[in-house]
N, C-alpha and C. Protein backbone atom coordinates (compact mmCIF):
# COMPACT_ATOMS: atom_id res chain seq x y z
N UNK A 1 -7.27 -3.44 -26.24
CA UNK A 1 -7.09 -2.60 -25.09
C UNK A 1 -7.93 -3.15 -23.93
N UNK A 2 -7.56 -3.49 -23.05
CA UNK A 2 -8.28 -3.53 -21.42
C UNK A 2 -9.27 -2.73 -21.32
N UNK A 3 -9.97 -3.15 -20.37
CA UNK A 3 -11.22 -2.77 -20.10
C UNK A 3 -11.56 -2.69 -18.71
N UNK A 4 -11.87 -1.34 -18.27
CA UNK A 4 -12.23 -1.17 -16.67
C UNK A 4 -13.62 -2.32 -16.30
N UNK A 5 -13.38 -2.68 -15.13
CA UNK A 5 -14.02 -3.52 -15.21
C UNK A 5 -15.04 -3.75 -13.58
N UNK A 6 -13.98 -2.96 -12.78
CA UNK A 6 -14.35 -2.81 -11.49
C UNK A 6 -13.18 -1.80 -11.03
N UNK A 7 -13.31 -0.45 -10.16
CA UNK A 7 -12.77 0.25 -9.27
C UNK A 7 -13.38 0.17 -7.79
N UNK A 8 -11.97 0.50 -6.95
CA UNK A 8 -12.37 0.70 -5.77
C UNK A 8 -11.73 1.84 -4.48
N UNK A 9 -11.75 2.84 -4.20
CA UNK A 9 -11.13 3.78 -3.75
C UNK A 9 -11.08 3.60 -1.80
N UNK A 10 -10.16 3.51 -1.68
CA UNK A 10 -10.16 3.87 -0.42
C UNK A 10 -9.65 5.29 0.31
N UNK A 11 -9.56 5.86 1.11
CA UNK A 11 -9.19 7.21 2.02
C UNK A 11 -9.10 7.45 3.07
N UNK A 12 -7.86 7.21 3.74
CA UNK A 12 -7.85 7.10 5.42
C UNK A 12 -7.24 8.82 5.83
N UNK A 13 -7.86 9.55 6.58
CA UNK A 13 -6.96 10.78 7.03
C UNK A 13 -6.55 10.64 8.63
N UNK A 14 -7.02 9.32 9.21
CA UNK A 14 -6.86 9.70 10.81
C UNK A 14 -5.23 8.96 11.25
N UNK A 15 -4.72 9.67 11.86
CA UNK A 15 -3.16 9.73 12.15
C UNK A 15 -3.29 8.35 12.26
N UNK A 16 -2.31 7.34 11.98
CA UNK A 16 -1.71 5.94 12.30
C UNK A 16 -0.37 5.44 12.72
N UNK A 17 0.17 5.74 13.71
CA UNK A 17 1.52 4.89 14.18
C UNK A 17 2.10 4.24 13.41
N UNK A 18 3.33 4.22 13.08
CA UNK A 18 4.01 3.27 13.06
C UNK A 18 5.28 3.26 13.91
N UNK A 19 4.97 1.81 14.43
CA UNK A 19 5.96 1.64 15.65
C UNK A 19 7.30 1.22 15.02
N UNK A 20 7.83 1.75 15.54
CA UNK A 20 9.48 1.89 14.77
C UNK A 20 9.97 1.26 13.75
N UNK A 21 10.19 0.03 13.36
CA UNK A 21 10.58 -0.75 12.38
C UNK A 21 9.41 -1.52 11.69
N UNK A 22 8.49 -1.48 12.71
CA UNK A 22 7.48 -2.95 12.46
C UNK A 22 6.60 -2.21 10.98
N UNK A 23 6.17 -3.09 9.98
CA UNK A 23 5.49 -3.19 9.14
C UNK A 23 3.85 -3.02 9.83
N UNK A 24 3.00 -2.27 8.82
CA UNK A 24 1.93 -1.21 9.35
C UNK A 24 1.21 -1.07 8.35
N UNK A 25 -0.36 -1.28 8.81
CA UNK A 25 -1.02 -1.13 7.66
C UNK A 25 -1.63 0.34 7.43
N UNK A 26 -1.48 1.22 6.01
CA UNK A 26 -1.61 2.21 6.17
C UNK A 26 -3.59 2.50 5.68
N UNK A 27 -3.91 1.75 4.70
CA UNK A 27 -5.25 1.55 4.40
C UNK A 27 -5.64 0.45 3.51
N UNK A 28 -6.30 -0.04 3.35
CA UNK A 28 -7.45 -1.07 3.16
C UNK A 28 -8.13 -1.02 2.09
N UNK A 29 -8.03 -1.46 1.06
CA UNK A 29 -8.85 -1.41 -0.59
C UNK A 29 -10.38 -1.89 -0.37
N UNK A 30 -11.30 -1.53 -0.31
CA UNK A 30 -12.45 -1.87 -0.77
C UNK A 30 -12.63 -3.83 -1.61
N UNK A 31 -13.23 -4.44 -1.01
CA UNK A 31 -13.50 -5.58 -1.59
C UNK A 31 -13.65 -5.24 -3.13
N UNK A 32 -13.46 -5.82 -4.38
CA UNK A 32 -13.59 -5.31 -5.54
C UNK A 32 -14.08 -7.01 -5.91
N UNK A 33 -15.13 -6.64 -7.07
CA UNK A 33 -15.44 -8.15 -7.51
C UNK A 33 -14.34 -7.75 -8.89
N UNK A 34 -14.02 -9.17 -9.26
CA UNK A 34 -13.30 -10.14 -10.33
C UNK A 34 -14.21 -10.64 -11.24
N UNK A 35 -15.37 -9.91 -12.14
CA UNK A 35 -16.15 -10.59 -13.02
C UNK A 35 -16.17 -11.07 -14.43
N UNK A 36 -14.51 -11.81 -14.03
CA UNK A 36 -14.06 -12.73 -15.44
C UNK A 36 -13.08 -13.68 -14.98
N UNK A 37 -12.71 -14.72 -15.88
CA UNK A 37 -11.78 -15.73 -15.39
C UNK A 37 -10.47 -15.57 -15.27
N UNK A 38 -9.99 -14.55 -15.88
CA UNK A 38 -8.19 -13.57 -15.38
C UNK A 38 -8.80 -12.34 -16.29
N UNK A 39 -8.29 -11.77 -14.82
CA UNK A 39 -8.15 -10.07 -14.87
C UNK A 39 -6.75 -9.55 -14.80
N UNK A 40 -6.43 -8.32 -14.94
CA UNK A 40 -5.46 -8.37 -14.50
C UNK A 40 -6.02 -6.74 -13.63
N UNK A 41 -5.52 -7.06 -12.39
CA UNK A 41 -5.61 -6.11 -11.46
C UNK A 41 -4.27 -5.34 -11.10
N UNK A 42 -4.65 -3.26 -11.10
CA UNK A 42 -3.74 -2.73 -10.45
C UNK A 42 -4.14 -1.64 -9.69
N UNK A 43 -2.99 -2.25 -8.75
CA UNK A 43 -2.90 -1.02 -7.42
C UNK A 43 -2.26 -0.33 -7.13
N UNK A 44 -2.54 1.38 -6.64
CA UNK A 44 -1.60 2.62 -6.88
C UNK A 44 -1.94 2.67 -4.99
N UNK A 45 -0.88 2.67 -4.54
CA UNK A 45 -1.12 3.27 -3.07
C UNK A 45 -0.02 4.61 -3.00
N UNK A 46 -0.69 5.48 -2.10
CA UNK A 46 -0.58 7.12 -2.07
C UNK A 46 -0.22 7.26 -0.27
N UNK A 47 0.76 7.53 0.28
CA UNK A 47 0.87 8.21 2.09
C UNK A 47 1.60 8.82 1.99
N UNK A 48 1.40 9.73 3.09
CA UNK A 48 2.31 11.07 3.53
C UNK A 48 2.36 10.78 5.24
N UNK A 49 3.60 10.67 5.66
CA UNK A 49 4.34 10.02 6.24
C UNK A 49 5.25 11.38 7.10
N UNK A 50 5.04 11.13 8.49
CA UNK A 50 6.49 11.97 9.44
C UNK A 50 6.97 10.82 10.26
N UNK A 51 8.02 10.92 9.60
CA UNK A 51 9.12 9.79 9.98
C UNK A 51 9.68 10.22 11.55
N UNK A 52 10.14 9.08 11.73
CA UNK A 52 10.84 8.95 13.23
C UNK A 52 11.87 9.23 13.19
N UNK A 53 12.46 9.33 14.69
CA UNK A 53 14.09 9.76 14.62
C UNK A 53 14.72 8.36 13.82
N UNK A 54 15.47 8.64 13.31
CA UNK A 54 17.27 8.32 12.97
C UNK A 54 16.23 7.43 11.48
N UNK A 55 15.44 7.55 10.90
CA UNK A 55 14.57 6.91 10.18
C UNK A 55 15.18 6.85 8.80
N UNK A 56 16.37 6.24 8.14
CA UNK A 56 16.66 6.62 7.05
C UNK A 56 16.13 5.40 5.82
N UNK A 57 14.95 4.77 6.50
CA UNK A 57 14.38 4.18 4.96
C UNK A 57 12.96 4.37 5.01
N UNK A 58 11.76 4.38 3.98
CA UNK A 58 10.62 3.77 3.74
C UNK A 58 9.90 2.71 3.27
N UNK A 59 9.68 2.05 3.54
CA UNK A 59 9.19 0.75 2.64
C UNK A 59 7.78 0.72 2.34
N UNK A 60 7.44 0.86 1.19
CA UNK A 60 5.91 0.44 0.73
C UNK A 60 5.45 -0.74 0.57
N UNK A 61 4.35 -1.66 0.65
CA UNK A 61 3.87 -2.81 0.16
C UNK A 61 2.23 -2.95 0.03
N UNK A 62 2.37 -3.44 -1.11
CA UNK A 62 1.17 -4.23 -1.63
C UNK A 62 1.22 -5.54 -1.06
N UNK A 63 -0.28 -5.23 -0.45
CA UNK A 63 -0.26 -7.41 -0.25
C UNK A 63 -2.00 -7.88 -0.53
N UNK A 64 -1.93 -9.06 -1.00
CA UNK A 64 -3.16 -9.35 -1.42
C UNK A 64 -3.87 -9.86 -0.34
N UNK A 65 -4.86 -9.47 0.40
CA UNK A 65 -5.38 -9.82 1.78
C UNK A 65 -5.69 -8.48 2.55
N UNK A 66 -5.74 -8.39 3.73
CA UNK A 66 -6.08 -7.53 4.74
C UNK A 66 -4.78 -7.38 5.87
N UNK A 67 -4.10 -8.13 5.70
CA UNK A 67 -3.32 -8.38 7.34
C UNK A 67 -1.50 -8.38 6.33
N UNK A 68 -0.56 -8.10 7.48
CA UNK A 68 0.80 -7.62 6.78
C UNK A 68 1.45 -9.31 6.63
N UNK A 69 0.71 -10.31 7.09
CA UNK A 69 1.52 -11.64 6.73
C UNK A 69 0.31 -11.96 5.19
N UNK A 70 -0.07 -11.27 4.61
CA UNK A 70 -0.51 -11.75 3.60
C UNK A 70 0.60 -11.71 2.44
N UNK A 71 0.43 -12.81 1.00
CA UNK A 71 0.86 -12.80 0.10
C UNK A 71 1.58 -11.36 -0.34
N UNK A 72 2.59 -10.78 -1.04
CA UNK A 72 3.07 -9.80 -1.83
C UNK A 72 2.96 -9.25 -2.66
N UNK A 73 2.52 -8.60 -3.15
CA UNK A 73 2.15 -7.95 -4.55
C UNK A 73 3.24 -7.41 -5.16
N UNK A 74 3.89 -7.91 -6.49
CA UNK A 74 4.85 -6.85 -6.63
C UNK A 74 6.47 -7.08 -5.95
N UNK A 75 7.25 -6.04 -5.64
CA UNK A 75 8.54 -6.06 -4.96
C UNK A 75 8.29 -5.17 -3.73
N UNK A 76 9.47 -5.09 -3.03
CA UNK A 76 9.14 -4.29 -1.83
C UNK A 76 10.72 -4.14 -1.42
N UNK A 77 10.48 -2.48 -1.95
CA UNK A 77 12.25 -2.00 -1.82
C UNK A 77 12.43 -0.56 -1.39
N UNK A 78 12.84 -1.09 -0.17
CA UNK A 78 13.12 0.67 0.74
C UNK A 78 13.64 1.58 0.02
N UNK A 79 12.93 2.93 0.14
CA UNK A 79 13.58 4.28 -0.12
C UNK A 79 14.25 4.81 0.37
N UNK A 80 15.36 5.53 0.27
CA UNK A 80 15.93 6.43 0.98
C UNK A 80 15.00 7.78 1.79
N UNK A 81 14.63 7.73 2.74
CA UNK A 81 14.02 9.09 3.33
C UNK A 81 14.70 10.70 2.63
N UNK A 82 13.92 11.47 2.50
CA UNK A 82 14.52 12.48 1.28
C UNK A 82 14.05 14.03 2.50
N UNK A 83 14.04 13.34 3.70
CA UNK A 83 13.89 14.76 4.42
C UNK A 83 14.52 14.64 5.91
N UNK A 84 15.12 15.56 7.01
CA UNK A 84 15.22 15.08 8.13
C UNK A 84 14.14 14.27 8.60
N UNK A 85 14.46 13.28 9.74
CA UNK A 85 13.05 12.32 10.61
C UNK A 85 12.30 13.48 11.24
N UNK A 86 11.46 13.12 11.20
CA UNK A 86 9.77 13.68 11.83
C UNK A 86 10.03 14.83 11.01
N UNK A 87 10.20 15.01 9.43
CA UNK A 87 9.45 15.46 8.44
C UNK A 87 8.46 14.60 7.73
N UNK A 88 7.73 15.59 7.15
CA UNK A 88 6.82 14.84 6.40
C UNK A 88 7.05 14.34 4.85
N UNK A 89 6.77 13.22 4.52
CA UNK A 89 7.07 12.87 2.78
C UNK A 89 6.27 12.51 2.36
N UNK A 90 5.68 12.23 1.20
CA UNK A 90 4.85 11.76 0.38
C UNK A 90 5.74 10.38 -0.21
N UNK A 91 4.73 9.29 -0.10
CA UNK A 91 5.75 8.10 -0.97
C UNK A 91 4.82 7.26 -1.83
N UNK A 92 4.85 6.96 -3.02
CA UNK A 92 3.85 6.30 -4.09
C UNK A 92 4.49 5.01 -4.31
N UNK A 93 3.04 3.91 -4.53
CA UNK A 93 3.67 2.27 -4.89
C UNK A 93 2.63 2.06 -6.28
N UNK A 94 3.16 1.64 -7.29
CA UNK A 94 2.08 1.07 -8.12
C UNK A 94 2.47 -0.30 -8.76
N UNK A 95 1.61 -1.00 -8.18
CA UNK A 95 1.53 -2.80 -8.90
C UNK A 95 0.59 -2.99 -9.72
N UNK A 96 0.62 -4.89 -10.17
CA UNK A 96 -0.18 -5.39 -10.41
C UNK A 96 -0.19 -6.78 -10.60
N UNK A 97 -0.99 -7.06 -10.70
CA UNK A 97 -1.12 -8.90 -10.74
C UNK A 97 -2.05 -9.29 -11.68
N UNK A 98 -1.67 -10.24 -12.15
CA UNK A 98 -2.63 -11.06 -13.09
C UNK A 98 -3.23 -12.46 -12.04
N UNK A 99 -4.80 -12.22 -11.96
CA UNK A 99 -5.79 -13.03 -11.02
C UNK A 99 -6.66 -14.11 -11.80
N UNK A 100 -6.79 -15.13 -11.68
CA UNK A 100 -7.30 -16.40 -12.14
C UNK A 100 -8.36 -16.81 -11.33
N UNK A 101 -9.57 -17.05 -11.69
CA UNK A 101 -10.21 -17.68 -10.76
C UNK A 101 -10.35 -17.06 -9.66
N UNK A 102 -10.74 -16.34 -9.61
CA UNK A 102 -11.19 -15.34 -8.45
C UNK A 102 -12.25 -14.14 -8.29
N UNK A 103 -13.36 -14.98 -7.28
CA UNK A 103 -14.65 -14.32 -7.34
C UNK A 103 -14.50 -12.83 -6.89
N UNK A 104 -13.00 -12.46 -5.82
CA UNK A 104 -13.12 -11.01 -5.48
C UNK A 104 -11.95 -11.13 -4.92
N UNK A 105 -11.29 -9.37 -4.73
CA UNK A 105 -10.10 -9.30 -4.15
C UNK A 105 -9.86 -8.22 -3.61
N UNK A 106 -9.49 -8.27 -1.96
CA UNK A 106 -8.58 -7.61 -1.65
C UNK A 106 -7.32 -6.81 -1.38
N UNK A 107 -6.69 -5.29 -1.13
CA UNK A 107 -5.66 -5.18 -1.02
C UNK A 107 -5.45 -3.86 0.17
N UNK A 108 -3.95 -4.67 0.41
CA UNK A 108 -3.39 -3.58 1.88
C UNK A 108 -2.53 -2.92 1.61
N UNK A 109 -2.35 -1.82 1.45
CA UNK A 109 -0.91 -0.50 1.97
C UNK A 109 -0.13 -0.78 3.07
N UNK A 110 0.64 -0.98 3.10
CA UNK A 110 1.43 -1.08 4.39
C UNK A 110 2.67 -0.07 3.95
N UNK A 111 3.34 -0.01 5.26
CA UNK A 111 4.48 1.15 5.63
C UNK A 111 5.50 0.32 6.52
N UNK A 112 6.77 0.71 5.97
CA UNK A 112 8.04 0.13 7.38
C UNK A 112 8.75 1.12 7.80
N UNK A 113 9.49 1.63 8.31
CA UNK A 113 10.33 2.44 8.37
C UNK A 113 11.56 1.82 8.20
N UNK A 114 12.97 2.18 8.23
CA UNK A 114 13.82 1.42 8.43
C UNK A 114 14.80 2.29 9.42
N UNK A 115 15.72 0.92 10.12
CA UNK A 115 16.67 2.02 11.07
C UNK A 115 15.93 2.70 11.79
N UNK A 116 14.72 2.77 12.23
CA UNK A 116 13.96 3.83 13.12
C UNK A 116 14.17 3.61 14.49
N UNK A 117 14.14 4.88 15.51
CA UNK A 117 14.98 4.91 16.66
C UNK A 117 13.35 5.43 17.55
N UNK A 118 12.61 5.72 16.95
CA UNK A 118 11.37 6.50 17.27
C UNK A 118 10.48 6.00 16.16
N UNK A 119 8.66 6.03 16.88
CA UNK A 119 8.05 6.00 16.16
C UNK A 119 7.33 6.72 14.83
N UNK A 120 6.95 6.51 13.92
CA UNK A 120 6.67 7.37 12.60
C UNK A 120 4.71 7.84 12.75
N UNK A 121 4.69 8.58 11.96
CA UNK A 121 2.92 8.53 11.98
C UNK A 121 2.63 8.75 10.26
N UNK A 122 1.85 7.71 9.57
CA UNK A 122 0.73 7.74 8.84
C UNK A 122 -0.23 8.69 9.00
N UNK A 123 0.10 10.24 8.46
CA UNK A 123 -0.77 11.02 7.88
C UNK A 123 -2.24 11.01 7.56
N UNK A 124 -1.93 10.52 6.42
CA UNK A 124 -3.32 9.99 5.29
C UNK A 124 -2.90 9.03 4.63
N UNK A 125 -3.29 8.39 4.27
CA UNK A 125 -3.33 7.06 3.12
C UNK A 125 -4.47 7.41 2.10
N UNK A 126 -4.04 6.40 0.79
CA UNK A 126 -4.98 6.28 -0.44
C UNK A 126 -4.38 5.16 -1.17
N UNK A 127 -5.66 3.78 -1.21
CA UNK A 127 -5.43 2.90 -2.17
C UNK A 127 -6.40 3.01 -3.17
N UNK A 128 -5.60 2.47 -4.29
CA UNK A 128 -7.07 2.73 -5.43
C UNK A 128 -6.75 0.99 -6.15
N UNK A 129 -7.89 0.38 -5.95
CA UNK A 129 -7.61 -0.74 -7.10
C UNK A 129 -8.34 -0.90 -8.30
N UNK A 130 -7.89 -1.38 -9.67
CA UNK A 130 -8.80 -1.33 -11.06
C UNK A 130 -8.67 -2.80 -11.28
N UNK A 131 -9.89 -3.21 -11.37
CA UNK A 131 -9.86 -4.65 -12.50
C UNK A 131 -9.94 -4.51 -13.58
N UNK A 132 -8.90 -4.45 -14.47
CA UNK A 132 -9.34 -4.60 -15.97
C UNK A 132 -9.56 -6.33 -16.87
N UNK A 133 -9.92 -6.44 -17.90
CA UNK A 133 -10.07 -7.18 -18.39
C UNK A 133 -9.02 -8.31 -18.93
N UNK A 134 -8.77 -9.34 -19.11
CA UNK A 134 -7.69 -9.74 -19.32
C UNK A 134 -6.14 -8.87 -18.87
C-alpha cells in the first residue's frame, strides 16, 4: 500500500474572472517536496463557478507548473454546464502522475469556459496535492 508522503492544501475565496473563453488559473498548489526517486502524485481540484452568458461548457485542468502553457496533467474534457449562464456550479478534477527524479512539484487549477458570450467568475477554488510513495 502507498504511503502519504507529503500533502499540500491550497484555498482561494476571492472572486477571479474568467474572460470568456480564455483558459484561467483558478488556484495554485503549494510547492510539495518529492522525497523519493518516483512517487506517484495526486491532485483533486474543487471550484464553484457563475458562468457567463451563452456558456454551455466547463473545462478543468491540471497542469504541472504555475502558468496555463505548462505541461498537462491527466485529460482535459469539457462538461456540459448543468445550470442556466451566470448560475453557479460546482465542478471536480482528480489526477495523477507518476514523478521521477524530482526534488519538488508544483500544480495549477485552471478553468475555460466554452462558447462563452460573457465573462464567468471563479467563486472559490481548492487544490489539494498528495505524494505518495511509489
Amino acid at each position: 500500500m502507498a504511503e502519504l508522503l507529503e500533502k499540500g492544501v491550497t484555498s482561494v475565496s476571492a472572486d477571479t474572472i474568467i474572460t470568456t473563453t480564455t483558459e484561467t488559473v483558478a488556484a495554485t498548489s503549494p510547492q510539495v517536496k518529492v522525497p523519493v526517486a518516483t512517487a506517484r502524485i495526486v491532485i483533486r481540484g474543487w471550484l464553484q463557478v457563475a458562468t457567463g452568458a451563452a456558456t454551455t461548457t466547463i473545462t478543468l485542468r491540471i497542469r504541472r507548473g504555475t502558468l496555463i502553457t505548462d505541461p498537462l496533467v491527466g485529460e482535459s474534457n469539457p462538461v456540459n454546464v448543468s445550470a442556466a449562464a451566470g448560475s453557479t456550479e460546482e465542478h471536480v478534477i482528480q489526477v495523477s502522475e507518476l514523478v521521477q527524479d524530482a526534488a519538488d512539484a508544483t500544480y495549477v487549477l485552471t478553468c475555460q469556459q466554452g462558447a462563452a458570450g460573457a465573462n464567468g467568475t471563479i467563486l472559490q477554488a481548492h487544490v489539494e496535492v498528495e505524494v505518495l510513495s511509489g
